[in-house]
N, C-alpha and C. Protein backbone atom coordinates (compact mmCIF):
# COMPACT_ATOMS: atom_id res chain seq x y z
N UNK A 1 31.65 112.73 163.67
CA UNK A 1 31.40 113.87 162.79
C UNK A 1 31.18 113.36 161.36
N UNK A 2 29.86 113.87 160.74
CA UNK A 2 30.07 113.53 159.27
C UNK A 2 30.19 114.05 158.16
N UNK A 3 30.84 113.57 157.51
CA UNK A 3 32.41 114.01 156.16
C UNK A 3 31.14 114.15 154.80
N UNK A 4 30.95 115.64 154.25
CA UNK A 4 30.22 115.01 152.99
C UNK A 4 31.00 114.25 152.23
N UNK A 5 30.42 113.81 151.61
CA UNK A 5 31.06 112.66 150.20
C UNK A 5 32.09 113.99 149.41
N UNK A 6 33.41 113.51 149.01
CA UNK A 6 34.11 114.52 148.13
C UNK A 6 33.28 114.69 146.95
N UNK A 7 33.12 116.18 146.16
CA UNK A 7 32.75 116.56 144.89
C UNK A 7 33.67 115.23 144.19
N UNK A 8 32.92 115.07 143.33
CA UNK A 8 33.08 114.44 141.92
C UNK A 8 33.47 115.43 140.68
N UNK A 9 34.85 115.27 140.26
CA UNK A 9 35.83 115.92 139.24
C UNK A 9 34.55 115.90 137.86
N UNK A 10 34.40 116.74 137.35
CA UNK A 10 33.24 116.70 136.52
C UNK A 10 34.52 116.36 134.96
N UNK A 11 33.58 115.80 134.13
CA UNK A 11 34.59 114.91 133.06
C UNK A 11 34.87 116.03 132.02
N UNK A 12 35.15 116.28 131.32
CA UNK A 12 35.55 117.04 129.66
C UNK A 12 35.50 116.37 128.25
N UNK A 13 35.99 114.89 128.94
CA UNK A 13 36.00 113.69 127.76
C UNK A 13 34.77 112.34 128.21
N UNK A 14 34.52 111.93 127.28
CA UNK A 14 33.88 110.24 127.78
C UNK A 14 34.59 109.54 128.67
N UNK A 15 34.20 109.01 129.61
CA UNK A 15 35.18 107.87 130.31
C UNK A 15 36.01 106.82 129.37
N UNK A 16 35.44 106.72 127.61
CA UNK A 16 35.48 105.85 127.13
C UNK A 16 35.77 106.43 126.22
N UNK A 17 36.73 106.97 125.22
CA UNK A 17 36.62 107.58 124.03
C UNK A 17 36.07 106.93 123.24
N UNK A 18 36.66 105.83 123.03
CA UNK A 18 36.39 104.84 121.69
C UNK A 18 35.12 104.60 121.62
N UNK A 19 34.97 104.12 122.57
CA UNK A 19 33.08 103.45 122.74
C UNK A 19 32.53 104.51 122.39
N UNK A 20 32.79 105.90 122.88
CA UNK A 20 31.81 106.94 122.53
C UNK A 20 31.46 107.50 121.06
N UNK A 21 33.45 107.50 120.69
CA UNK A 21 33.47 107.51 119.18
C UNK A 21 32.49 106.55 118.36
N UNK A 22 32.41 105.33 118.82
CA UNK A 22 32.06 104.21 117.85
C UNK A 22 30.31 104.80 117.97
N UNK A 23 29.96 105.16 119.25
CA UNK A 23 28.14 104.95 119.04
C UNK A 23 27.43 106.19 118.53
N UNK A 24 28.42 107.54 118.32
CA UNK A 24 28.55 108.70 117.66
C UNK A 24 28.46 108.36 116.03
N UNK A 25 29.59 107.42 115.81
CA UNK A 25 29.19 106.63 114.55
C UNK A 25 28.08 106.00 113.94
N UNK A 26 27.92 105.15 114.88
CA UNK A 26 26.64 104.72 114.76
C UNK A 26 25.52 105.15 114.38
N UNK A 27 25.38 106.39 115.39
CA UNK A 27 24.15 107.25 115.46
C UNK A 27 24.03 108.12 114.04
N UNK A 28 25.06 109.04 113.61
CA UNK A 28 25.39 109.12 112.37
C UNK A 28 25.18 107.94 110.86
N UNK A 29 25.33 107.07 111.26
CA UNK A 29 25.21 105.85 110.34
C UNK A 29 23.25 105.58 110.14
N UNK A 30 23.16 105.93 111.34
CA UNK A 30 21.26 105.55 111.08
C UNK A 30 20.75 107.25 110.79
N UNK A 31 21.29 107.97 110.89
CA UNK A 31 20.69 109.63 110.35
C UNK A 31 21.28 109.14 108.84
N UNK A 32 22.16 108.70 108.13
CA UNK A 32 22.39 108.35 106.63
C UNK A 32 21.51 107.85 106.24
N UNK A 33 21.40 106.47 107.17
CA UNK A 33 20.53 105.51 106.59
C UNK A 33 19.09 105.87 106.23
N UNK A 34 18.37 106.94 107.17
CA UNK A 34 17.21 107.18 107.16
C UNK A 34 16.98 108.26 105.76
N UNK A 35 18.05 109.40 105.19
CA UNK A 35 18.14 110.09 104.51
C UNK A 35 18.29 109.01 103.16
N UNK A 36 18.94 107.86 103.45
CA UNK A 36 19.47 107.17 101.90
C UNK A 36 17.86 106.39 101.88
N UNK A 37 16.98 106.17 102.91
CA UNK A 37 15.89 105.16 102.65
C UNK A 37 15.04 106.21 101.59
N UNK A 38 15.00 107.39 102.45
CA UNK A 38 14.15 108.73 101.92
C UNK A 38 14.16 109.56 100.32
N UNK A 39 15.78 109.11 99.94
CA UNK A 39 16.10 109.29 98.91
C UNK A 39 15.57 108.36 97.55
N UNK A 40 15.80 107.18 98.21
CA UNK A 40 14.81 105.82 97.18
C UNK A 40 13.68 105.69 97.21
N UNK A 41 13.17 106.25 97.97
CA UNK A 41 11.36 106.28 98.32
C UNK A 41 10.65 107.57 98.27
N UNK A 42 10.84 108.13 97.34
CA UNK A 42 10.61 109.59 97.24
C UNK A 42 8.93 109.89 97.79
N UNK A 43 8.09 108.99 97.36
CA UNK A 43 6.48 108.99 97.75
C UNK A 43 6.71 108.82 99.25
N UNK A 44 7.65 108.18 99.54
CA UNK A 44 7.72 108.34 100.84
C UNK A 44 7.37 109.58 102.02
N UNK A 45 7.71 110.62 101.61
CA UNK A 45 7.76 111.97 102.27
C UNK A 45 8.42 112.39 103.15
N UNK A 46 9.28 111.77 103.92
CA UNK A 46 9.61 111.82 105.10
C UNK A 46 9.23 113.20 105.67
N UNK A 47 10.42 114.25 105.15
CA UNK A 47 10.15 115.19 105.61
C UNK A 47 8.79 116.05 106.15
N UNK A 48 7.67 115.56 105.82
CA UNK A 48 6.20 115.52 106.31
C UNK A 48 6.14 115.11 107.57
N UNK A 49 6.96 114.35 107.94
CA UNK A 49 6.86 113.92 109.65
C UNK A 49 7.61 115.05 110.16
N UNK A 50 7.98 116.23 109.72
CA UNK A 50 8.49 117.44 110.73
C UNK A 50 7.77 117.58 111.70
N UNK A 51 8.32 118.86 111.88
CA UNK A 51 7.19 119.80 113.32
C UNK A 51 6.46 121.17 112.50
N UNK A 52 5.22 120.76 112.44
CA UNK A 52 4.47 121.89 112.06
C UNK A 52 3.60 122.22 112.48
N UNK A 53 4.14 123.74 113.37
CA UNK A 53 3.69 124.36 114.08
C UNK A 53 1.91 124.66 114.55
N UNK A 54 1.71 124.83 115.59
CA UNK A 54 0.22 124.69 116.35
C UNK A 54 -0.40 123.95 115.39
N UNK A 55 0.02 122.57 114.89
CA UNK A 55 -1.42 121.80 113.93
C UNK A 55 -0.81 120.72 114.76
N UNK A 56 -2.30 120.19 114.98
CA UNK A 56 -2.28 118.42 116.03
C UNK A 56 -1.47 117.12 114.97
N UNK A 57 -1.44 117.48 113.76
CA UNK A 57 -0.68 116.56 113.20
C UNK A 57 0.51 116.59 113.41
N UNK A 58 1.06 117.85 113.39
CA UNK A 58 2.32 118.19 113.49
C UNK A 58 3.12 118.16 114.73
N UNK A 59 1.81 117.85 115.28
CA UNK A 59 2.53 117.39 116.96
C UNK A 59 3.58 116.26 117.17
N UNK A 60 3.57 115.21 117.07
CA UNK A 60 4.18 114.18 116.59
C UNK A 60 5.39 114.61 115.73
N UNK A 61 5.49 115.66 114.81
CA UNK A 61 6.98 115.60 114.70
C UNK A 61 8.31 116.11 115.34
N UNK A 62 7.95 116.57 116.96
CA UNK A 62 8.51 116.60 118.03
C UNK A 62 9.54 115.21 118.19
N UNK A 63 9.01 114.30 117.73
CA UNK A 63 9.79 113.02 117.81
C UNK A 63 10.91 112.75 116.67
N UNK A 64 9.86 113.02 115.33
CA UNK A 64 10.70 112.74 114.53
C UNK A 64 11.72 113.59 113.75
N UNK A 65 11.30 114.63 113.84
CA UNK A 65 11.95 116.18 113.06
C UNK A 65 13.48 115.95 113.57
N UNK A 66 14.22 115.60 114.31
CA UNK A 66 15.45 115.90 114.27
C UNK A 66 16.16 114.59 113.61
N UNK A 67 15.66 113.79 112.65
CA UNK A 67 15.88 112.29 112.23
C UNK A 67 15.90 112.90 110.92
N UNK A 68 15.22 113.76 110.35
CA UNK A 68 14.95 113.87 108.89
C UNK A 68 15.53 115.24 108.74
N UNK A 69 16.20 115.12 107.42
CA UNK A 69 16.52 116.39 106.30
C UNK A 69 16.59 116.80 104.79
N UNK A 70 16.82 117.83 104.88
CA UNK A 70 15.94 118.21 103.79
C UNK A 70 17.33 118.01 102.27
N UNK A 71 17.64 116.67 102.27
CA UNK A 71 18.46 116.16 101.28
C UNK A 71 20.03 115.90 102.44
N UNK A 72 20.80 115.43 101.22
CA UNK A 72 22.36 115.27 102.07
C UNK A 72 23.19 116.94 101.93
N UNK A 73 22.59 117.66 101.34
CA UNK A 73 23.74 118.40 101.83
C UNK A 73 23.60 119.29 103.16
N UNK A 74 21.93 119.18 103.63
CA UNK A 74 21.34 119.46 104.77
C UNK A 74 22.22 118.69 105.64
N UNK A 75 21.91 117.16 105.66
CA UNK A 75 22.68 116.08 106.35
C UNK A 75 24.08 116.41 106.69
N UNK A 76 24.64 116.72 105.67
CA UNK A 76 26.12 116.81 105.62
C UNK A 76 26.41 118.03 106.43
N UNK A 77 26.23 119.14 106.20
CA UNK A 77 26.28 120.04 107.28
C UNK A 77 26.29 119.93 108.37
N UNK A 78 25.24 119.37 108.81
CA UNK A 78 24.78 118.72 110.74
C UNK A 78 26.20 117.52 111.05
N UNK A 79 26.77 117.18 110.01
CA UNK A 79 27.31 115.75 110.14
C UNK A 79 28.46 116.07 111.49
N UNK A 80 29.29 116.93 111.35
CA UNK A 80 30.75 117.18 111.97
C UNK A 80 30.53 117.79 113.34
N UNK A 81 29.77 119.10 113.53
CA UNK A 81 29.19 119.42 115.08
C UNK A 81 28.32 117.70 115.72
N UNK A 82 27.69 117.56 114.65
CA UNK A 82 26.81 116.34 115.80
C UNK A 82 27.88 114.97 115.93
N UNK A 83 28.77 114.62 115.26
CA UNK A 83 29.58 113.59 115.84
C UNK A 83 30.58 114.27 116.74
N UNK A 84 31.28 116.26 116.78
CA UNK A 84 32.15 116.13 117.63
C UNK A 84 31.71 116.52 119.10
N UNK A 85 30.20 117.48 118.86
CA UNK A 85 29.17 117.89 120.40
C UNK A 85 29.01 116.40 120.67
N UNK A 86 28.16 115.72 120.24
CA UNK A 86 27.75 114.72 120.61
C UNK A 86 28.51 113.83 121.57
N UNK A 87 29.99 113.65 121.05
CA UNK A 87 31.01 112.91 121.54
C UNK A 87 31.47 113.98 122.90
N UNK A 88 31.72 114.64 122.81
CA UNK A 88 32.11 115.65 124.22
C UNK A 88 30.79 115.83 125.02
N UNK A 89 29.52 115.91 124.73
CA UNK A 89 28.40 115.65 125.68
C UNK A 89 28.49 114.27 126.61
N UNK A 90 28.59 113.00 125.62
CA UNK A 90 29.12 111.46 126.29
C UNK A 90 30.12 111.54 127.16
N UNK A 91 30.65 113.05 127.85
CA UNK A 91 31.63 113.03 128.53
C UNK A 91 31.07 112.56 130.56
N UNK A 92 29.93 113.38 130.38
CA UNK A 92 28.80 112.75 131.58
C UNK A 92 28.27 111.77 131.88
N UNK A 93 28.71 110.73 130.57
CA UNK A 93 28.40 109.20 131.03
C UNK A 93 26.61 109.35 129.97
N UNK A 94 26.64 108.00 129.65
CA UNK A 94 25.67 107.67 128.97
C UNK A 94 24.20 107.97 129.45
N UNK A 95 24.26 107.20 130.95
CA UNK A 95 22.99 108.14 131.39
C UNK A 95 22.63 109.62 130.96
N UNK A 96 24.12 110.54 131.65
CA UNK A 96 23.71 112.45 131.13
C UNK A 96 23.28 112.20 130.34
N UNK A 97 23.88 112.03 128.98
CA UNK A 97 23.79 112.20 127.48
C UNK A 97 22.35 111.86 127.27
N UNK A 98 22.15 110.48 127.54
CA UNK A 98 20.38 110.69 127.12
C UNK A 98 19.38 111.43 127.66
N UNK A 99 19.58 111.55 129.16
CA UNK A 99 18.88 112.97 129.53
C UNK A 99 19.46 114.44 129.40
N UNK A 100 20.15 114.82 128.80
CA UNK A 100 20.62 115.75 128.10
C UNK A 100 19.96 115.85 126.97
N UNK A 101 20.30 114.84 126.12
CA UNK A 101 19.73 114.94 124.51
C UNK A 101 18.26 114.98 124.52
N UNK A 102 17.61 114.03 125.83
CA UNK A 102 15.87 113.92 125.77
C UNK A 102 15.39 115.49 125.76
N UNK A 103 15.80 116.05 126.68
CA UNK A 103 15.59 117.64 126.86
C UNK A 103 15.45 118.42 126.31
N UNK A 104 16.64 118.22 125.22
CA UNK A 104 16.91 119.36 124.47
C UNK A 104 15.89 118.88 123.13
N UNK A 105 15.49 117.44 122.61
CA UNK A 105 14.97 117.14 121.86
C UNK A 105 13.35 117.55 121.56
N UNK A 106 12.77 117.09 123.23
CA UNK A 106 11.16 117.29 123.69
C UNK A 106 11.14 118.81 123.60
N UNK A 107 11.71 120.21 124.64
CA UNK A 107 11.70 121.03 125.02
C UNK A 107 11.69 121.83 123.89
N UNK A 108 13.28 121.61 123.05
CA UNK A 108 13.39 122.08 121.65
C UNK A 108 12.33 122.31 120.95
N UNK A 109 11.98 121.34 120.62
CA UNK A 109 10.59 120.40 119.90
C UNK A 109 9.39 120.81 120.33
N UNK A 110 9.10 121.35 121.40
CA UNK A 110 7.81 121.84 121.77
C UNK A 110 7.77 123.18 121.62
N UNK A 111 8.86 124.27 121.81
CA UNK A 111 9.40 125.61 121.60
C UNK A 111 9.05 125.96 120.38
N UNK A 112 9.27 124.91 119.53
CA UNK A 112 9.74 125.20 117.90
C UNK A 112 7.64 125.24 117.22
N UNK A 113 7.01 123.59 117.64
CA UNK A 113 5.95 123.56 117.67
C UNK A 113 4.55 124.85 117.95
N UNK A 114 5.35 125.10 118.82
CA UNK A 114 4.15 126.32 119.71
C UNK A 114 4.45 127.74 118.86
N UNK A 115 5.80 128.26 118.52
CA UNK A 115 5.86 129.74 118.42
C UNK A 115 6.93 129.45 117.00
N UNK A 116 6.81 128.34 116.18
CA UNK A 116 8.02 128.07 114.82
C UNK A 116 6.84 129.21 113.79
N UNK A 117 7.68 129.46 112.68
CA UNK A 117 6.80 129.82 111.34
C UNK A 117 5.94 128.72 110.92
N UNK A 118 5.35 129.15 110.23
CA UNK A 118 4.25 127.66 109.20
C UNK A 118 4.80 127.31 108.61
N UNK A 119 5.79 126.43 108.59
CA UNK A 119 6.31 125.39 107.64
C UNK A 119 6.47 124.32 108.50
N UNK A 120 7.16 123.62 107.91
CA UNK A 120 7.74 121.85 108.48
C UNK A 120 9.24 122.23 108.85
N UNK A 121 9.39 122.05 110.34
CA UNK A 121 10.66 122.02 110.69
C UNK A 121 11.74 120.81 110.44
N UNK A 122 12.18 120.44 110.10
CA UNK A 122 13.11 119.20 110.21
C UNK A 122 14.67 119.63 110.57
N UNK A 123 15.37 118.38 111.09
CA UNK A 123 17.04 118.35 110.84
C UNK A 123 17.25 118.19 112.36
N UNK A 124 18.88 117.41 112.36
CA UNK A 124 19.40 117.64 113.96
C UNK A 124 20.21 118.95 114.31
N UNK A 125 19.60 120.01 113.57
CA UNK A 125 20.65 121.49 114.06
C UNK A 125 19.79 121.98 115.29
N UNK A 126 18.45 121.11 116.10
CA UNK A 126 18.20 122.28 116.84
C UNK A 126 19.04 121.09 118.05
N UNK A 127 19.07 119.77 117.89
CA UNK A 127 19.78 119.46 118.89
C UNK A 127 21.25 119.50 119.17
N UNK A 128 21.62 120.09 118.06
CA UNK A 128 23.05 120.47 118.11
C UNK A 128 23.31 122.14 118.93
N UNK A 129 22.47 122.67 118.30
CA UNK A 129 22.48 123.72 119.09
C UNK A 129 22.37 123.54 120.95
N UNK A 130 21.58 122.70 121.00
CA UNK A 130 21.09 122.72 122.25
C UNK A 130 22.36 121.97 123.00
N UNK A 131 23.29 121.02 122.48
CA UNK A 131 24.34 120.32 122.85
C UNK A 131 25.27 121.79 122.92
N UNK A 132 25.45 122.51 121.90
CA UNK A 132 26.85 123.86 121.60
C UNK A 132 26.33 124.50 123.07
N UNK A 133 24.76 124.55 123.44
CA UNK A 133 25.34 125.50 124.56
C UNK A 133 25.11 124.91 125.59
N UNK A 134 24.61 123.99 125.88
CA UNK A 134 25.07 122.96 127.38
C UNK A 134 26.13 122.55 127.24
N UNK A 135 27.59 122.67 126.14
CA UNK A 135 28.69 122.37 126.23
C UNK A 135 29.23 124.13 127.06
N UNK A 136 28.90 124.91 126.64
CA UNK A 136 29.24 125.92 126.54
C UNK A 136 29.12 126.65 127.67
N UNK A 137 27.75 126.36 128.79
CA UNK A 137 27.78 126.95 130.18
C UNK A 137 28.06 125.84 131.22
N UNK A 138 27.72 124.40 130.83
CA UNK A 138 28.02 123.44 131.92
C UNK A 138 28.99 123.50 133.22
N UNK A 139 30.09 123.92 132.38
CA UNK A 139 31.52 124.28 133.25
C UNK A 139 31.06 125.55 134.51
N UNK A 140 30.11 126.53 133.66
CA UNK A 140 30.22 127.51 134.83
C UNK A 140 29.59 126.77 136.36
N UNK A 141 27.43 126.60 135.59
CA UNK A 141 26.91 125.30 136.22
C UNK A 141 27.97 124.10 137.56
N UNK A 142 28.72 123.83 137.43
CA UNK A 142 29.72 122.68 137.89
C UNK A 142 30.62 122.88 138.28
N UNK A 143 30.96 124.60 137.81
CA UNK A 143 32.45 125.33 138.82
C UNK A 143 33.61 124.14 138.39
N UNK A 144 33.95 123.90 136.90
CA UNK A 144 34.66 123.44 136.74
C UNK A 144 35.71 124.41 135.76
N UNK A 145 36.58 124.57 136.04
CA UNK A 145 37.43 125.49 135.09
C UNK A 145 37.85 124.40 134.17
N UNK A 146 38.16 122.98 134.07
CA UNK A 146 38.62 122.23 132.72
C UNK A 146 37.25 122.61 131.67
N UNK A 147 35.73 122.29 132.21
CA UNK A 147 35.10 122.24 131.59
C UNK A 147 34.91 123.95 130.62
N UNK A 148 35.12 124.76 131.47
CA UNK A 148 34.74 126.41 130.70
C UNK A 148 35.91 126.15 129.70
N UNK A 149 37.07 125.93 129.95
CA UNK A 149 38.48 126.08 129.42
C UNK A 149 38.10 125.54 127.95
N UNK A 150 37.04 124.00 127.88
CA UNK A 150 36.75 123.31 126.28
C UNK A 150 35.67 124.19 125.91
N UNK A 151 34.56 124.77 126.41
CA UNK A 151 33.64 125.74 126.32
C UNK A 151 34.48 127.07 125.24
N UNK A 152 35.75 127.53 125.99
CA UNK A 152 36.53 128.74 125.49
C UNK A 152 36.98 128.06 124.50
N UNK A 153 37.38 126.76 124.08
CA UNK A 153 37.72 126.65 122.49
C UNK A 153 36.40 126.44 122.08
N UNK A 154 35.53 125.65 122.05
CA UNK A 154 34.28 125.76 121.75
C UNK A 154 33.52 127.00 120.63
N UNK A 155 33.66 127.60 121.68
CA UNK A 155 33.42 129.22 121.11
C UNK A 155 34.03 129.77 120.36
N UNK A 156 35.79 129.92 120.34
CA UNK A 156 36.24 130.40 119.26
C UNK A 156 36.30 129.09 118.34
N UNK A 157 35.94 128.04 117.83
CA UNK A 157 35.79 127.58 116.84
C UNK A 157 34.49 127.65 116.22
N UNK A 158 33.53 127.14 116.96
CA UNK A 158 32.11 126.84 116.39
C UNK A 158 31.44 128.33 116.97
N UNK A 159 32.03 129.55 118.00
CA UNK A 159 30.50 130.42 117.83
C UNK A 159 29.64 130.93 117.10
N UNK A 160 30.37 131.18 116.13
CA UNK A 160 29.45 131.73 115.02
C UNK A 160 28.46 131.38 114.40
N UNK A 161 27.84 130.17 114.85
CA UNK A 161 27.31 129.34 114.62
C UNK A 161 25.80 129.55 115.52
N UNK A 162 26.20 130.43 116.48
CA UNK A 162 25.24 130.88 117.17
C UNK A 162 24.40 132.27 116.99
N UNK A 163 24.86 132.33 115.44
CA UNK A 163 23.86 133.78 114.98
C UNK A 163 22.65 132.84 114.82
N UNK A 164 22.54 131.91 114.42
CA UNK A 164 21.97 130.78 113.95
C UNK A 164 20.40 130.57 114.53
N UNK A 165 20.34 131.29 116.10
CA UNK A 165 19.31 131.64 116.73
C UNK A 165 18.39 132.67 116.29
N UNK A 166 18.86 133.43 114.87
CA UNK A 166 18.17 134.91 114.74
C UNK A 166 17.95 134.69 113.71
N UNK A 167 16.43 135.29 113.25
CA UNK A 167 15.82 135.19 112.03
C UNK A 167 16.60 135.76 110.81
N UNK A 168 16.29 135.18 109.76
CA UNK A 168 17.14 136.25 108.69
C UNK A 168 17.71 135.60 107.52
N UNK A 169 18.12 134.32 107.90
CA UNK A 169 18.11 133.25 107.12
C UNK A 169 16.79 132.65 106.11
N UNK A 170 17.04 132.43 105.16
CA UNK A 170 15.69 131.97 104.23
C UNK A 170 15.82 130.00 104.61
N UNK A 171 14.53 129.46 104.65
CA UNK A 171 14.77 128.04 104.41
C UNK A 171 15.32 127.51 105.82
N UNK A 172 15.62 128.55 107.08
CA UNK A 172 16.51 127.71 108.21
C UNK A 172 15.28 128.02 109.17
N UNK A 173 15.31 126.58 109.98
CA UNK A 173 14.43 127.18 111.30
C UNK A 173 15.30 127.64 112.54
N UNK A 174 15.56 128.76 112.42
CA UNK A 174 15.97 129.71 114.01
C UNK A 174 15.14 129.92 114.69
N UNK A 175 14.03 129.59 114.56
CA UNK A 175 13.12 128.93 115.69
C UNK A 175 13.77 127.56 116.41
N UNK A 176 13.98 126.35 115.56
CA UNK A 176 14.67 125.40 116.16
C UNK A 176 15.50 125.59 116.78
N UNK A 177 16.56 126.23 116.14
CA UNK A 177 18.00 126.74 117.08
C UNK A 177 17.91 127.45 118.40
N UNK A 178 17.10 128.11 118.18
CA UNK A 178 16.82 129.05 119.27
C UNK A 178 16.44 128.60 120.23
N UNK A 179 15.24 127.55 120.64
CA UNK A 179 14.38 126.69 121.09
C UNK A 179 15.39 125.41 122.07
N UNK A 180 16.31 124.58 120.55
CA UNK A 180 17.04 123.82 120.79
C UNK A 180 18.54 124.75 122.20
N UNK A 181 19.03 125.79 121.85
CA UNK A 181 19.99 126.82 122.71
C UNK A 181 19.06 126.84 124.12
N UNK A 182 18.25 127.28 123.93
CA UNK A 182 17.53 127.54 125.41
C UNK A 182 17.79 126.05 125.94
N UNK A 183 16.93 125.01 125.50
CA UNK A 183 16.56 123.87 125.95
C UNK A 183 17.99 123.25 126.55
N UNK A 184 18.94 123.43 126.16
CA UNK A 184 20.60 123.14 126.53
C UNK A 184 21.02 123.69 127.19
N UNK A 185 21.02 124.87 127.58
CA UNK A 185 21.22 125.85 128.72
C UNK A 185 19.86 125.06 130.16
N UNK A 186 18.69 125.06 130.07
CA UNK A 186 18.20 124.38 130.67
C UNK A 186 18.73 123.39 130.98
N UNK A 187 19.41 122.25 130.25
CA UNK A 187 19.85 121.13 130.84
C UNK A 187 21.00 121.03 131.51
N UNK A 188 22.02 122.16 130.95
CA UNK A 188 23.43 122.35 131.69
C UNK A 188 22.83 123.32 133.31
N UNK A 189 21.83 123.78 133.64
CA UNK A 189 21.03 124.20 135.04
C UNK A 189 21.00 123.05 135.65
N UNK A 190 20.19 122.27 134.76
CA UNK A 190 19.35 120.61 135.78
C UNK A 190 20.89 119.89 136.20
N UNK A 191 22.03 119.73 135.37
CA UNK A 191 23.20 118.69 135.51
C UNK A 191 23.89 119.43 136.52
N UNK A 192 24.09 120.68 136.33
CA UNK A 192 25.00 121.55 138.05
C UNK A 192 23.82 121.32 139.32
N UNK A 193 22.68 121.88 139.36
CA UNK A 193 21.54 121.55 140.07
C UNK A 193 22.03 120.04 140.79
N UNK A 194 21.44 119.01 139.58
CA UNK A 194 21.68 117.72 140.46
C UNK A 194 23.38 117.53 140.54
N UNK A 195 24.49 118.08 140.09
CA UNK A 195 25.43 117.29 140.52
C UNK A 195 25.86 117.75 142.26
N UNK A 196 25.13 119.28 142.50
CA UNK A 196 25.32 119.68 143.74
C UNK A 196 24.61 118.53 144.57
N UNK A 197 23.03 118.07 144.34
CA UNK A 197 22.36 117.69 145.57
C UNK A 197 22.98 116.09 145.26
N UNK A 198 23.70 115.94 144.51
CA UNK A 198 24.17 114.51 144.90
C UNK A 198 25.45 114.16 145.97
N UNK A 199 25.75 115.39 145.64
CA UNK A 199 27.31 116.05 146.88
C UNK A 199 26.84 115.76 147.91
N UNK A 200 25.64 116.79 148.01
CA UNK A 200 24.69 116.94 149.30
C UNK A 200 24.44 115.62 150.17
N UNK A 201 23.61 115.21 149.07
CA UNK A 201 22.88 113.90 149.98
C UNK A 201 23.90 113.00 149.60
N UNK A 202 24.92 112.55 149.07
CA UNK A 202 25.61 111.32 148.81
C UNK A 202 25.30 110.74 147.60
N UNK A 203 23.91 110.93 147.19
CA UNK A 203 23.10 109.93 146.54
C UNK A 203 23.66 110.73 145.00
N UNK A 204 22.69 109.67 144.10
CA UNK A 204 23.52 109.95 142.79
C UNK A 204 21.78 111.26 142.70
N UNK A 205 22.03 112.08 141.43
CA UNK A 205 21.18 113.53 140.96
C UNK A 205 20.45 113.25 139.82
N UNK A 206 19.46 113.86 139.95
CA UNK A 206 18.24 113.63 138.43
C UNK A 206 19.41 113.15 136.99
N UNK A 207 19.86 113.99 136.72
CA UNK A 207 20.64 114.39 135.57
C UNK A 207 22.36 114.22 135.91
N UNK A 208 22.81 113.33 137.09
CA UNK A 208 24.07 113.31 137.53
C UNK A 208 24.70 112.20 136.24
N UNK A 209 25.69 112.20 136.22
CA UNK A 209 26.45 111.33 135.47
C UNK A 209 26.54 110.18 136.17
């Protein structure tokens, strides 16, 4: 008779805190760096490499728009959700996380491109967004009650954060947010999706940890 493979305990934390802490750092350390290059090089433009909307130039800042902002106190804002989402996303193992983050980055990024206002989008708030709510349904996705349980603090700390999707704001793209939210909810689908058919077949899932 054959035994499926037992479910796999879905994580809440990194396998690794530290390591995760440290490359959260990291990653943070080169979003400074790129803002402190931008700051000394003012002809530079950076912010010109956004995403601006239905123009073929602006295509290309699908890549770069979540690297650039619009000064440090833009920066500084994004700073504390994207080192503590970021670090609780690394809870799926390094693989998730980059196909997690690719998702929400491209998808975001193309959302924002196709249907944003005419301006230049920049900043990492749409991939933060997109991390707040693939933190936020994953657990249901995965039928994990630890995971809803960090979801339920989640929410009462950072929800409010999710008006953030609705126009109304001057200077913010809630196009991004909005774009970036969907695109994270999409990816917390694909990670329950494949963590079932890896149950299934044994084998490891598109988006499995």
């Amino acid at each position: 008779m054959n035994r499926l493979p037992d479910r796999p305990r879905p994580r809440v934390l990194p396998p690794n805190p530290l390591g995760a802490a440290v490359g959260m750092l990291i990653a943070t350390a080169v979003l400074y760096g790129i803002e402190f290059y931008d700051q000394v090089n003012p002809l530079t433009n950076l912010e010109n490499h956004g995403i601006f909307p239905r123009s073929g130039s602006g295509l290309e800042g699908i890549l770069w728009s979540p690297l650039l902002h619009a000064g440090w106190d833009h920066l500084w804002a994004n700073t504390l959700p994207f080192l503590v989402l970021g670090w609780l996303v690394l809870a799926g193992g390094l693989g998730q996380f980059l196909a997690v983050t690719a998702t929400i980055w491209i998808i975001g990024g193309l959302g924002t491109w196709l249907f944003g206002a005419p301006a230049v989008h920049i900043g990492m708030s749409g991939v933060i967004f997109g991390w707040m709510v693939f933190l936020l349904v994953r657990g249901f996705f995965q039928r994990s009650i630890a995971q809803i349980l960090v979801a339920a603090v989640l929410f009462f700390y950072w929800g409010g954060m999710l008006w953030g999707v609705l126009p109304g704001t001057p200077n913010i793209s809630w196009e991004g947010h909005l774009f970036g939210a969907i695109a994270g909810f999409l990816a917390a689908w694909l990670v329950g999706r494949s963590t079932r058919s890896q149950v299934t077949s044994g084998g490891p899932g598109t988006l499995a940890g």
